[in-house]
N, C-alpha and C. Protein backbone atom coordinates (compact mmCIF):
# COMPACT_ATOMS: atom_id res chain seq x y z
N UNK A 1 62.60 122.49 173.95
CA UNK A 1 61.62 122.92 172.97
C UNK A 1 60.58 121.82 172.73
N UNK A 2 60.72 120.59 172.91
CA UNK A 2 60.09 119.70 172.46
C UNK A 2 59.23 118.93 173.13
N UNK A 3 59.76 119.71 174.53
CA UNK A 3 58.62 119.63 176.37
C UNK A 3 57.74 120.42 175.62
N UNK A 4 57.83 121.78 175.46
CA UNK A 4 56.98 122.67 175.62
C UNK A 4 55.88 122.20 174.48
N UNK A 5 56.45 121.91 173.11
CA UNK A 5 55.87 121.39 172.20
C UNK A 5 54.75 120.59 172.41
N UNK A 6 54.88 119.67 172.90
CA UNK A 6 54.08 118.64 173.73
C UNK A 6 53.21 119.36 174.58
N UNK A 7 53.74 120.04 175.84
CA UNK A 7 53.06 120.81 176.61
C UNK A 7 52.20 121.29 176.05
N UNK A 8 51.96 122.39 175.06
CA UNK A 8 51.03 123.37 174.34
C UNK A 8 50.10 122.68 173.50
N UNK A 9 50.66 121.31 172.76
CA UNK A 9 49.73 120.19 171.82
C UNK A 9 48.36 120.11 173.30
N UNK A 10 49.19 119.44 174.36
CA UNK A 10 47.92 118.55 175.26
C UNK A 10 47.62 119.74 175.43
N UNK A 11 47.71 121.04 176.30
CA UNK A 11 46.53 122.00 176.51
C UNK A 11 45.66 122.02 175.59
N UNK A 12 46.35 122.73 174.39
CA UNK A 12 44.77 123.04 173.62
C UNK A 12 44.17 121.76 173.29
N UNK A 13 44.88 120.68 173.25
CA UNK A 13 43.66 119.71 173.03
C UNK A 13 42.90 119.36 174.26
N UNK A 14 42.92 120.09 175.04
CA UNK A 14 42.26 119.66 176.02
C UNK A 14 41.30 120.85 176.52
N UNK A 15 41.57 121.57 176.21
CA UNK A 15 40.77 123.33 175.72
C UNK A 15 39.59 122.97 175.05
N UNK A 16 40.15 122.31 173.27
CA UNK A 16 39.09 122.10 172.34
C UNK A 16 38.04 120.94 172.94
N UNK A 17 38.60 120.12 174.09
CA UNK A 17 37.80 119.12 174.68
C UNK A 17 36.85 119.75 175.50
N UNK A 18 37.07 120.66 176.13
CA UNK A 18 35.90 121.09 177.13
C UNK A 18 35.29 122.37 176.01
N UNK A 19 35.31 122.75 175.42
CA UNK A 19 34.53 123.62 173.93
C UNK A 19 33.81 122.32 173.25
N UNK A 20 34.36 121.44 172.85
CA UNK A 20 33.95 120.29 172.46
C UNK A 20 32.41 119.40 173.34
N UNK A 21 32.92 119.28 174.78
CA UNK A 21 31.83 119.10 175.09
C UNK A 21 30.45 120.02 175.87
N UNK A 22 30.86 121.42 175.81
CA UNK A 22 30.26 122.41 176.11
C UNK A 22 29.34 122.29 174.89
N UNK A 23 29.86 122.79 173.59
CA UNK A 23 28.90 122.53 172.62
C UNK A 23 28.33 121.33 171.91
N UNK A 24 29.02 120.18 172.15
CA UNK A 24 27.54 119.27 171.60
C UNK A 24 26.97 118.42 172.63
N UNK A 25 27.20 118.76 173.75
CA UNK A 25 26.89 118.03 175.59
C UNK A 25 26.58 116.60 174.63
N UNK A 26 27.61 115.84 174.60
CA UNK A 26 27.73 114.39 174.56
C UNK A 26 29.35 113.74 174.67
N UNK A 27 29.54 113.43 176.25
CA UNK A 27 30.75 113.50 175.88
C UNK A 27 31.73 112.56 174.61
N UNK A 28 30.55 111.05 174.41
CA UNK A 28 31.39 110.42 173.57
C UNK A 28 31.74 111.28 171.64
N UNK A 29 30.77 111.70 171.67
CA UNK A 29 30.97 112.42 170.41
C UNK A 29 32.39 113.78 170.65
N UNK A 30 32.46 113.84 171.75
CA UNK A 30 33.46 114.97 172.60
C UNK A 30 34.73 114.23 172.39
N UNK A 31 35.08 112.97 172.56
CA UNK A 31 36.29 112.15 172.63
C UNK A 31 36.26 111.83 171.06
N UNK A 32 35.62 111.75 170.57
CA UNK A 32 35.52 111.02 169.00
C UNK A 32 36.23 112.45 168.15
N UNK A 33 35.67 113.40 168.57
CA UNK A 33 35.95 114.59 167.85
C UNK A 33 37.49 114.89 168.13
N UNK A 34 37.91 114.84 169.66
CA UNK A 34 39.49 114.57 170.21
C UNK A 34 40.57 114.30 168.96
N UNK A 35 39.72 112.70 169.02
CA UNK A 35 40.50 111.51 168.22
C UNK A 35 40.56 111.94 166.88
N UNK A 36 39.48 112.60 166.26
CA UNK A 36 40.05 113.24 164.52
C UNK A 36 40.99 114.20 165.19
N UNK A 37 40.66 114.96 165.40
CA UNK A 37 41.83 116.20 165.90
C UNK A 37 43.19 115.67 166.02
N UNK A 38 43.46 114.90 166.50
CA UNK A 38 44.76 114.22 167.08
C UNK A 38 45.19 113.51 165.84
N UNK A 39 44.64 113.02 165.48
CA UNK A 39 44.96 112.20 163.74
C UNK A 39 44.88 113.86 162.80
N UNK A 40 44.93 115.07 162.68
CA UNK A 40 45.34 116.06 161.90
C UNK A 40 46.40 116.13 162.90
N UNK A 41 46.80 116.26 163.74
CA UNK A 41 48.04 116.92 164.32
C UNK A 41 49.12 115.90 164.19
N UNK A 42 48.73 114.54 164.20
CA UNK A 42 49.80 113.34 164.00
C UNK A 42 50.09 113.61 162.12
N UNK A 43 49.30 113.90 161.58
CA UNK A 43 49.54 114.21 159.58
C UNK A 43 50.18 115.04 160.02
N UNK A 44 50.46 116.08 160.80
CA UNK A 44 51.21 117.03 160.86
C UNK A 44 52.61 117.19 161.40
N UNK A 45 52.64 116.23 162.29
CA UNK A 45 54.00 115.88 162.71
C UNK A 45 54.53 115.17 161.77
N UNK A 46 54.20 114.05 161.47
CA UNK A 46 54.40 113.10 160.22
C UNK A 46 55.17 113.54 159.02
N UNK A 47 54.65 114.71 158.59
CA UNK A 47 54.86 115.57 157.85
C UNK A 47 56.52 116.98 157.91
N UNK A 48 56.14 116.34 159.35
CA UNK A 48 57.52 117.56 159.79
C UNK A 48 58.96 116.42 159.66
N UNK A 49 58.35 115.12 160.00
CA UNK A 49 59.44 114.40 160.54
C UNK A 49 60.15 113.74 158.79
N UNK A 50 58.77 113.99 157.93
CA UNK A 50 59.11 113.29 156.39
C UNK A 50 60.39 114.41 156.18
N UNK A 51 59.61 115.70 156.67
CA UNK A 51 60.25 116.75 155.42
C UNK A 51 61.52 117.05 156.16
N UNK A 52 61.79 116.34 157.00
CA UNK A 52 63.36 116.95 157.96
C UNK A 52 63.22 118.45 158.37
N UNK A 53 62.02 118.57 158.81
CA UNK A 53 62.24 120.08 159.48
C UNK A 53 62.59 119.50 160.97
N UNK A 54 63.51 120.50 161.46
CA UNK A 54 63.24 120.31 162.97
C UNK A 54 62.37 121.06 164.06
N UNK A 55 62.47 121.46 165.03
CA UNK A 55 60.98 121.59 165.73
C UNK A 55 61.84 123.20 166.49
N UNK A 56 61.27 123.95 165.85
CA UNK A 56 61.67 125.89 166.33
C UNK A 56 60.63 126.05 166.83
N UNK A 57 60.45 127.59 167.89
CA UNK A 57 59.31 128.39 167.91
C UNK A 57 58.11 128.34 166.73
N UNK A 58 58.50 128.56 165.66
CA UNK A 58 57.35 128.44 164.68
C UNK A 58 56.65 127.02 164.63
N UNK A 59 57.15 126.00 164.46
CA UNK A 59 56.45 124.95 163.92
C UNK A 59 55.86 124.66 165.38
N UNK A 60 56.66 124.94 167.13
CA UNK A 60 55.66 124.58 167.86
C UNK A 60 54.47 125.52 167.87
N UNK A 61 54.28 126.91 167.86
CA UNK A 61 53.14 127.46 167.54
C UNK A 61 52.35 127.06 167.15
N UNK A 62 52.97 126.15 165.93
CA UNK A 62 51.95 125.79 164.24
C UNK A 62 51.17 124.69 164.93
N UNK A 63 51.71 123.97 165.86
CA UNK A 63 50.72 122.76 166.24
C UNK A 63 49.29 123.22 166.78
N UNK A 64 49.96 124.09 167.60
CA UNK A 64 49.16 124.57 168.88
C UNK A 64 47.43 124.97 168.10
N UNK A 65 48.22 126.20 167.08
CA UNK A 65 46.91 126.65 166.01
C UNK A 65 46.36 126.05 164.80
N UNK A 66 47.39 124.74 164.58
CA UNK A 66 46.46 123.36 164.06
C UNK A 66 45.85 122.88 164.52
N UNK A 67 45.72 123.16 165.93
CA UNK A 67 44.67 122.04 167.23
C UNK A 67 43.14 123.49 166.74
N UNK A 68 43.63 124.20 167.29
CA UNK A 68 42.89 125.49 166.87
C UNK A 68 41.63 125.53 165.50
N UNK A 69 42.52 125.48 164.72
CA UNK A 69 41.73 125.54 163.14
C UNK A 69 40.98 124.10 162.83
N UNK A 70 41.60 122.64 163.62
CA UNK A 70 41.03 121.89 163.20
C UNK A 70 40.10 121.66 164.30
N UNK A 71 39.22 122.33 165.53
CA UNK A 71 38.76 122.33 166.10
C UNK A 71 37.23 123.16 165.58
N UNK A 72 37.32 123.92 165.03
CA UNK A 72 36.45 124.44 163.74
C UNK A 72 35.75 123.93 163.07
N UNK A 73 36.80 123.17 162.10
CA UNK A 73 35.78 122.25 161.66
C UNK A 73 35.44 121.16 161.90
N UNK A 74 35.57 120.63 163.12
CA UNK A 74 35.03 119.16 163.86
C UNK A 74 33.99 119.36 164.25
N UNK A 75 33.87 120.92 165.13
CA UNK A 75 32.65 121.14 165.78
C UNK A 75 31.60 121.32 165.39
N UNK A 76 31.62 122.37 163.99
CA UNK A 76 30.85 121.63 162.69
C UNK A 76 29.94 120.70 162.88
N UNK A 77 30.62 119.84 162.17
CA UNK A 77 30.63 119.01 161.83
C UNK A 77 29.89 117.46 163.11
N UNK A 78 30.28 117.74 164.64
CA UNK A 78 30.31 117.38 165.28
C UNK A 78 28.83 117.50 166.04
N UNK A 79 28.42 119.24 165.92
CA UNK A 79 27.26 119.48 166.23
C UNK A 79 26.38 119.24 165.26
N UNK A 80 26.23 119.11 164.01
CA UNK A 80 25.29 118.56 162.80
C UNK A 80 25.13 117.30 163.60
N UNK A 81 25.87 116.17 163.74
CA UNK A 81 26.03 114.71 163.52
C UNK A 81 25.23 114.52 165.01
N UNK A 82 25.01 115.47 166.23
CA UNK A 82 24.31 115.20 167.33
C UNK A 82 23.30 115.76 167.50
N UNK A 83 23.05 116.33 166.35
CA UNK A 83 21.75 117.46 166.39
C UNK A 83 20.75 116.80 165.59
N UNK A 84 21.29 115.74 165.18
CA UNK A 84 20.17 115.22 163.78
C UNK A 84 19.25 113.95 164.27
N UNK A 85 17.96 113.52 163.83
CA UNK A 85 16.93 113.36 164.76
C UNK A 85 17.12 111.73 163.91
N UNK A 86 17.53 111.88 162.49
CA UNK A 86 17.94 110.15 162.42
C UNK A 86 18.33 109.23 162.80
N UNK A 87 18.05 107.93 162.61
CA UNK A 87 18.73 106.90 162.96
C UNK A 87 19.64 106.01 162.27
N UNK A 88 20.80 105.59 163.05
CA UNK A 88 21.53 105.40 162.00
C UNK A 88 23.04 106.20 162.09
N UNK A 89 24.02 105.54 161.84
CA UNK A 89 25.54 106.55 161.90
C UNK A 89 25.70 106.99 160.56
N UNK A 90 25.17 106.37 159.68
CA UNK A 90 24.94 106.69 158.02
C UNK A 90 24.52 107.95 157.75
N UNK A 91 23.07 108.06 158.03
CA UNK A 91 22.28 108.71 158.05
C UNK A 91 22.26 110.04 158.75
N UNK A 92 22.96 109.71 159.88
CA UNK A 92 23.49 110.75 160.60
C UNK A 92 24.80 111.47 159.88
N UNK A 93 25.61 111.16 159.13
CA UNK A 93 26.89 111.45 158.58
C UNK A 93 26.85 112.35 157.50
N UNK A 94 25.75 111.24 156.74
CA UNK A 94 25.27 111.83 155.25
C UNK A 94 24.57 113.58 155.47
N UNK A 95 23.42 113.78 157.24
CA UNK A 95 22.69 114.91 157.05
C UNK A 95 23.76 116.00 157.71
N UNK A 96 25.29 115.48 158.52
CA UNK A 96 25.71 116.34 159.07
C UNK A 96 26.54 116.87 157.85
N UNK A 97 27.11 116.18 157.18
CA UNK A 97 28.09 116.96 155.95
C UNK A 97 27.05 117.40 154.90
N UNK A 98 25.89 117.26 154.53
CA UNK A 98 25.05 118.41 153.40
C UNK A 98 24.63 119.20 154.24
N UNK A 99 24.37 118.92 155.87
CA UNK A 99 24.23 120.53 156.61
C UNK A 99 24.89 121.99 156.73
N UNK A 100 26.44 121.09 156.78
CA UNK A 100 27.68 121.65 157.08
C UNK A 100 28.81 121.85 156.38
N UNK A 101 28.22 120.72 155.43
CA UNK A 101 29.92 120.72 154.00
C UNK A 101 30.31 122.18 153.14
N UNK A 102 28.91 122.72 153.29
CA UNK A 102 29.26 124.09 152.29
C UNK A 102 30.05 125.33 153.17
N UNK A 103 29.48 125.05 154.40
CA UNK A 103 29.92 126.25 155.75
C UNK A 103 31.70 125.84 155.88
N UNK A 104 32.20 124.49 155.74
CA UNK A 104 33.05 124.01 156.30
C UNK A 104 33.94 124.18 155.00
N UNK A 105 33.90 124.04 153.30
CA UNK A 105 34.58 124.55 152.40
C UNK A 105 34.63 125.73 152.26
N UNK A 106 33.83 126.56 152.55
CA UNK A 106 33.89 128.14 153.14
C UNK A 106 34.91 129.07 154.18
N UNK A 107 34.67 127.77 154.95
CA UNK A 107 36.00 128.57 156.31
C UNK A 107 37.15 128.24 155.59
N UNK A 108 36.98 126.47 155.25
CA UNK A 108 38.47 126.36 154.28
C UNK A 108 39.05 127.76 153.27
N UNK A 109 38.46 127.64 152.53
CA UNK A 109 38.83 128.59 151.26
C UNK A 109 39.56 129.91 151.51
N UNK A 110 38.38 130.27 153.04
CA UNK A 110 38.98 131.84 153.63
C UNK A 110 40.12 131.59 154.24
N UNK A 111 40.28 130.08 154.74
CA UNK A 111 41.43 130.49 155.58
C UNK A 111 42.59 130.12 154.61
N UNK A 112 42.80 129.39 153.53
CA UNK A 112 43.49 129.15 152.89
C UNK A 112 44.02 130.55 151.96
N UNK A 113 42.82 131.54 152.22
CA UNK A 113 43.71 132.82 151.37
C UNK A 113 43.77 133.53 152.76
N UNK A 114 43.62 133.44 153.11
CA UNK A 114 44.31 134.14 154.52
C UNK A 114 45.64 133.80 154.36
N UNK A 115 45.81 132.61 154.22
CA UNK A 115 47.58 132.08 154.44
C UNK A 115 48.52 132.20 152.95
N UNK A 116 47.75 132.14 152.29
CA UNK A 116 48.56 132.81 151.06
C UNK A 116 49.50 134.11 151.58
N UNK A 117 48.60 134.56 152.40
CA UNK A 117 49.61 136.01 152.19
C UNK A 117 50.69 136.08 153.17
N UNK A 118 51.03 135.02 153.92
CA UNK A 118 51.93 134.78 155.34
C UNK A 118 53.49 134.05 154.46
């Protein structure tokens, strides 16, 4: 279970990598975006290993469509931050989250009552 686990983590992260650099054609912003992704799925293991769950069909799923959901909002987020004509990583940060922060607490909210009902 814990091959496959693994197995299904690296695909889709490697799925969201070529979506990743399809949509913001830069690959370093493509690897940067990776690297948050991978730091939500490590909170997430982290989290499995605090709470003594062990690793079933469900929780490997759960990774797979945590790579999924947090791929959403990177890209976001990801395409603001390469689309913006400033200079500056500041500047760039500051116009991608007031571009995107309201779109991106939005998907949150929906998807968070989406899962209420599961």
């Amino acid at each position: 279970m814990l091959k496959s686990a693994w197995q299904s983590l690296s695909l889709s992260m490697a799925l969201a990598f070529v979506v990743l650099i399809v949509a913001t054609r830069n690959l370093w912003l493509s690897v940067l975006s990776c690297l948050c992704m991978s730091g939500v799925a490590s909170c997430f293991l982290a989290f499995m290993i605090l709470a003594g769950w062990t690793l079933g069909p469900v929780e490997s799923i759960s990774m797979t469509v945590l790579v999924g959901l947090s791929v959403d909002y990177v890209v976001h987020i990801a395409i603001a931050y390469g689309g913006c004509t400033a200079w500056g990583r500041v500047a760039r940060s500051r116009y991608a989250l007031r571009s995107m922060g309201s779109a991106i607490v939005a998907g949150a909210a929906t998807t968070i009552g989406a899962a209420l009902f599961l």
